[in-house]
C-alpha atoms as a PDB file:
ATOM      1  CA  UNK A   1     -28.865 -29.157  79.160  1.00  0.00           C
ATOM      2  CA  UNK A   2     -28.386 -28.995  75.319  1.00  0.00           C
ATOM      3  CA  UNK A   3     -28.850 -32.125  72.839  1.00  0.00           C
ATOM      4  CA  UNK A   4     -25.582 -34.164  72.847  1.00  0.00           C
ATOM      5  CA  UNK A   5     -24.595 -34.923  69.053  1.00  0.00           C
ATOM      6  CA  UNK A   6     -24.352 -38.227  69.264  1.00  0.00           C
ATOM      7  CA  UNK A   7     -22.065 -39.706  66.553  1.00  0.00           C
ATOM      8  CA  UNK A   8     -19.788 -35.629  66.769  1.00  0.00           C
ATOM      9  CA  UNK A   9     -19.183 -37.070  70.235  1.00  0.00           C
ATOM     10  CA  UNK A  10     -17.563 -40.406  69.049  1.00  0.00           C
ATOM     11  CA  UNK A  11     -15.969 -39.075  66.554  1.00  0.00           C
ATOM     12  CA  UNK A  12     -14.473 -36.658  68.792  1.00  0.00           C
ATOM     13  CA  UNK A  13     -13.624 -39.649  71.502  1.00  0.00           C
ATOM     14  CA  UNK A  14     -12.172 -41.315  68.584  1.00  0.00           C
ATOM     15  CA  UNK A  15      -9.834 -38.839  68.149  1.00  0.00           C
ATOM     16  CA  UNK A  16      -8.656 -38.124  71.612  1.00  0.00           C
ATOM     17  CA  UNK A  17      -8.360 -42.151  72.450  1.00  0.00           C
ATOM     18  CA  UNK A  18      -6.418 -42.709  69.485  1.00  0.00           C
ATOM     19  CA  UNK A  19      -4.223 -40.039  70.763  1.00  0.00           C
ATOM     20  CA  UNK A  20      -4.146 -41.410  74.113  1.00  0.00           C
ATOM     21  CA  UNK A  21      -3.697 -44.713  72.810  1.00  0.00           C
ATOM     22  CA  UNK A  22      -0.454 -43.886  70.701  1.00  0.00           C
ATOM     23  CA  UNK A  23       1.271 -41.899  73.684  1.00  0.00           C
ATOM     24  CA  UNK A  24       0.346 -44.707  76.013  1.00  0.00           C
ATOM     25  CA  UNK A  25       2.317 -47.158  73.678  1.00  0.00           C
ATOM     26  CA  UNK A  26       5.103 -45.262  72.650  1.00  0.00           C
ATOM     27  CA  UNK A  27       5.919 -44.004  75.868  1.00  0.00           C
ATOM     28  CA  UNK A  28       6.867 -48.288  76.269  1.00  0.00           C
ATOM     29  CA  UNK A  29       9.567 -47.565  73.701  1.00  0.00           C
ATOM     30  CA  UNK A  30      11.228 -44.699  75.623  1.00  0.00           C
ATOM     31  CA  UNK A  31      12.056 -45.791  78.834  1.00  0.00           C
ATOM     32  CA  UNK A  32      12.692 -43.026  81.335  1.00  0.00           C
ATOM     33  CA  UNK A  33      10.885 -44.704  84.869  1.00  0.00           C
ATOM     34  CA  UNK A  34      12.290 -48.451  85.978  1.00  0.00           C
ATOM     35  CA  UNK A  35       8.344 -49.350  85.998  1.00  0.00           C
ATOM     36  CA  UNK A  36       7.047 -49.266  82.289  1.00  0.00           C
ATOM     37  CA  UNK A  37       3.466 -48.951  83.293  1.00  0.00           C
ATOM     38  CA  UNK A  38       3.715 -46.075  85.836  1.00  0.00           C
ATOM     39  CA  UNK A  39       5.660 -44.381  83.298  1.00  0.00           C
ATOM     40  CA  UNK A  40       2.935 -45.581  80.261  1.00  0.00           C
ATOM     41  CA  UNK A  41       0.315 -44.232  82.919  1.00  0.00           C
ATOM     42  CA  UNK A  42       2.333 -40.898  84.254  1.00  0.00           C
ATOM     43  CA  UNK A  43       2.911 -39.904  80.092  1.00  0.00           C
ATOM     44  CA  UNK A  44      -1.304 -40.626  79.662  1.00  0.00           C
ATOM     45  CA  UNK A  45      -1.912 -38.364  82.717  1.00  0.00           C
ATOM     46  CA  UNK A  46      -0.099 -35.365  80.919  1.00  0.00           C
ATOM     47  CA  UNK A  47      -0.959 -36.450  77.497  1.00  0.00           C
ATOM     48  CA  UNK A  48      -4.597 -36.554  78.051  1.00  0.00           C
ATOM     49  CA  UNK A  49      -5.274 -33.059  78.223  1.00  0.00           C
ATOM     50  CA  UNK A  50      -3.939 -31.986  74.493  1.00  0.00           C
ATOM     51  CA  UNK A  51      -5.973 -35.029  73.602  1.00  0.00           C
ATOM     52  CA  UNK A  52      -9.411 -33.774  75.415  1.00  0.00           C
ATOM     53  CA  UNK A  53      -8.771 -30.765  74.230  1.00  0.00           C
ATOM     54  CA  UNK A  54      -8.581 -31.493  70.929  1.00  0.00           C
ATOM     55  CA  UNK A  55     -11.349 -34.002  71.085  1.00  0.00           C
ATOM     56  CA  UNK A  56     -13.494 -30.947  72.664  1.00  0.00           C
ATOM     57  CA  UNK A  57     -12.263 -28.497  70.160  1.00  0.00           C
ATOM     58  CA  UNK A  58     -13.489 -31.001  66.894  1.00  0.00           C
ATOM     59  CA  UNK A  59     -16.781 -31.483  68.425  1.00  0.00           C
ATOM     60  CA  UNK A  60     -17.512 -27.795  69.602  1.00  0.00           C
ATOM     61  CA  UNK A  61     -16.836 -26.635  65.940  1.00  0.00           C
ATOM     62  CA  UNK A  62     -20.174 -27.808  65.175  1.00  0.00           C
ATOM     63  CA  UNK A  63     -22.115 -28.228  68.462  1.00  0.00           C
ATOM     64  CA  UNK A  64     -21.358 -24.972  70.569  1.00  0.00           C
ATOM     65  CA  UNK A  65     -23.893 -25.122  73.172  1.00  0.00           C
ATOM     66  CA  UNK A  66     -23.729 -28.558  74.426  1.00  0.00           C
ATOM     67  CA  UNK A  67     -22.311 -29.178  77.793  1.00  0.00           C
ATOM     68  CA  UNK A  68     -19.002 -29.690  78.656  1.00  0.00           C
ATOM     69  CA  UNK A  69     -19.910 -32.283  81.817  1.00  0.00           C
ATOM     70  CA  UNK A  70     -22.245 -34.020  79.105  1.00  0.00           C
ATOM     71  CA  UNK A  71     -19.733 -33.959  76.603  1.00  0.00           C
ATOM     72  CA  UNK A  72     -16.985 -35.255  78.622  1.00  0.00           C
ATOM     73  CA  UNK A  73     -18.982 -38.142  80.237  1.00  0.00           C
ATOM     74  CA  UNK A  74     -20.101 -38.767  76.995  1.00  0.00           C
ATOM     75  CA  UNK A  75     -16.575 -38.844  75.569  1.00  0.00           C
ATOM     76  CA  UNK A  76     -14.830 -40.980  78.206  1.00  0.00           C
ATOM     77  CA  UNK A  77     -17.818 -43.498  77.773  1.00  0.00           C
ATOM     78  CA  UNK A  78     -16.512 -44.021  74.394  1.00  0.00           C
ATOM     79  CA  UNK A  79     -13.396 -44.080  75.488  1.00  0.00           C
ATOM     80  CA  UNK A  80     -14.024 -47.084  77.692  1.00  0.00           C
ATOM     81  CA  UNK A  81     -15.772 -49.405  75.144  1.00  0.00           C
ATOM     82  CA  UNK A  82     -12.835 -48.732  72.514  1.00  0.00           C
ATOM     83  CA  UNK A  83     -10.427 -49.553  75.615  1.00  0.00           C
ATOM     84  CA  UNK A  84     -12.839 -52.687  76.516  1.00  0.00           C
ATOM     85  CA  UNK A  85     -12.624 -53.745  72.349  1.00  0.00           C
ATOM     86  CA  UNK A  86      -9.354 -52.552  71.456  1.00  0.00           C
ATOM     87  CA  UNK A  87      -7.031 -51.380  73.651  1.00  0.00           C
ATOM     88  CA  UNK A  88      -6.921 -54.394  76.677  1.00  0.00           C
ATOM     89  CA  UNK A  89      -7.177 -57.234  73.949  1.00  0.00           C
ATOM     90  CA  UNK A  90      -4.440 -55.661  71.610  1.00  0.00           C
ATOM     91  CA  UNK A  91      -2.417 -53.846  74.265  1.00  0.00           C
ATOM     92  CA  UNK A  92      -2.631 -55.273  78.192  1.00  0.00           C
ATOM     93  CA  UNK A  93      -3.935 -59.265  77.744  1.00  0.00           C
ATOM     94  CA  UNK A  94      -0.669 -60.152  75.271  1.00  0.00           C
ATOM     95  CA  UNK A  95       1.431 -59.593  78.375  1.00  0.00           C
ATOM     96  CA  UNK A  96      -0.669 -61.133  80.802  1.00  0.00           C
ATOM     97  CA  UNK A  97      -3.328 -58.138  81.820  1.00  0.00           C
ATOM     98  CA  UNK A  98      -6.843 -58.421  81.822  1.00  0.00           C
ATOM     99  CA  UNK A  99     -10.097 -56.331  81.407  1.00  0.00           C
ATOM    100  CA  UNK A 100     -10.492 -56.427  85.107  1.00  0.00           C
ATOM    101  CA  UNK A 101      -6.901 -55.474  86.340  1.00  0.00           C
ATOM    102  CA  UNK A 102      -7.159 -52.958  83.485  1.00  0.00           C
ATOM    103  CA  UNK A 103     -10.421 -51.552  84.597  1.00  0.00           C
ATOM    104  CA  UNK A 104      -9.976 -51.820  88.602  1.00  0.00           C
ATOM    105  CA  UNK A 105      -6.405 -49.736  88.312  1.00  0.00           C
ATOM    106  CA  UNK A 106      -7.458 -46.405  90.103  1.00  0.00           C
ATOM    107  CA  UNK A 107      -5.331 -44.422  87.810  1.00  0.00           C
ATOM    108  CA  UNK A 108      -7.414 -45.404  84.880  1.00  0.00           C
ATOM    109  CA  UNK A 109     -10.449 -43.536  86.603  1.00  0.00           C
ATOM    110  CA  UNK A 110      -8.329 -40.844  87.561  1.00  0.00           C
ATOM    111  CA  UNK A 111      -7.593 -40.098  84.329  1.00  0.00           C
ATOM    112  CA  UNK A 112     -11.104 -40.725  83.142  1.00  0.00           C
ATOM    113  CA  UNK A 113     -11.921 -37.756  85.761  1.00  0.00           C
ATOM    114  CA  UNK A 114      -9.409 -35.283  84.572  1.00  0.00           C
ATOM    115  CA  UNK A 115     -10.855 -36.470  80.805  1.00  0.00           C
ATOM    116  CA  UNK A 116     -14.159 -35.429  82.356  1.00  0.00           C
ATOM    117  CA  UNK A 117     -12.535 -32.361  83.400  1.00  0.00           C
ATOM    118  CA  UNK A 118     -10.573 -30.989  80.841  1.00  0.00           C
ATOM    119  CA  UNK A 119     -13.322 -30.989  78.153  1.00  0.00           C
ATOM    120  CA  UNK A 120     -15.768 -29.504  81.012  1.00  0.00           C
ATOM    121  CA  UNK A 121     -13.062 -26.739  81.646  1.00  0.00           C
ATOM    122  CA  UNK A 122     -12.358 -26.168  77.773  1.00  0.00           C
ATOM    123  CA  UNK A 123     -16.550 -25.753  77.261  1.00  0.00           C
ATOM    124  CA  UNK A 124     -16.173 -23.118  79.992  1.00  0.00           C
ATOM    125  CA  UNK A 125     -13.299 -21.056  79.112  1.00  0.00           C
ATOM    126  CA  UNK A 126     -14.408 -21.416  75.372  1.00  0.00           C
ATOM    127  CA  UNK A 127     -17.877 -19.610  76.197  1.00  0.00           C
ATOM    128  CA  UNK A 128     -15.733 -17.316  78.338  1.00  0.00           C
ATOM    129  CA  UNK A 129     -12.673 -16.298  75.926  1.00  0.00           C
ATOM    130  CA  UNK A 130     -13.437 -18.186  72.066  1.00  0.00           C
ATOM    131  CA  UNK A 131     -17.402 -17.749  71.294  1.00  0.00           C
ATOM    132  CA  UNK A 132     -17.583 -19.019  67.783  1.00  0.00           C
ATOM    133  CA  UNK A 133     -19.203 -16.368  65.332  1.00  0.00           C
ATOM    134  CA  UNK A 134     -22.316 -17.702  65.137  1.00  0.00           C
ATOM    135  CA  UNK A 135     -23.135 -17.354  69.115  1.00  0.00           C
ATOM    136  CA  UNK A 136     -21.701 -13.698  69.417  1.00  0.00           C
ATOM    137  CA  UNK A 137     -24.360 -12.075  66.371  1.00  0.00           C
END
């Protein structure tokens, strides 16, 4: 495995939470679902991979060789202190949540996997389909 840049990989889980984060709330303002929070959690699911993606894409502009399970695990454990400082207190305690309902919901970990996934997949089909310049001379 390849060194992990360390503060490229917050920065990229900065951007792809924020992301998730904004999508998660607004999808409260449209409502489509009679249950706000499947519908907050079903929007996430879909939104998450443009976000990952995107994440993956920032950080692989300067660090094309680390891994994509590395960097994904790496991203999502961001991804849970900035839920665990942000998101619950601002977000999920003001109407009535807490850390541990937040963080014991399965479809938060499902959607950490498929985080986990999607930048693991993007590593893979970039090395496949986009090798940067600097890796093909």
């Amino acid at each position: 495995m390849n060194n992990l840049n360390i503060k490229r990989a917050v920065l990229s889980a900065i951007v792809a939470w924020t992301l998730g984060v904004a999508t998660f709330v607004a999808s409260y303002f449209v409502p489509v679902m009679t249950d706000a929070n499947q519908q907050a959690n079903l929007v996430l699911f879909v939104m998450i991979i443009p976000a990952a993606t995107l994440g993956a894409w920032f950080y692989y502009l300067k660090e094309p060789k680390t891994n994509g399970f590395l960097l994904g695990t790496s991203m999502f454990l961001v991804t849970i202190v900035l839920d665990a400082c942000i998101t619950v207190p601002m977000f999920i305690i003001p109407f009535g949540g807490n850390h541990v309902t937040f963080f014991s919901h399965p479809s938060f970990w499902l959607i950490g996997v498929e985080y986990i996934c999607v930048v693991a997949v993007y590593r893979s089909l970039s090395k496949i389909y986009m090798l940067p310049k600097a890796e093909n001379s």
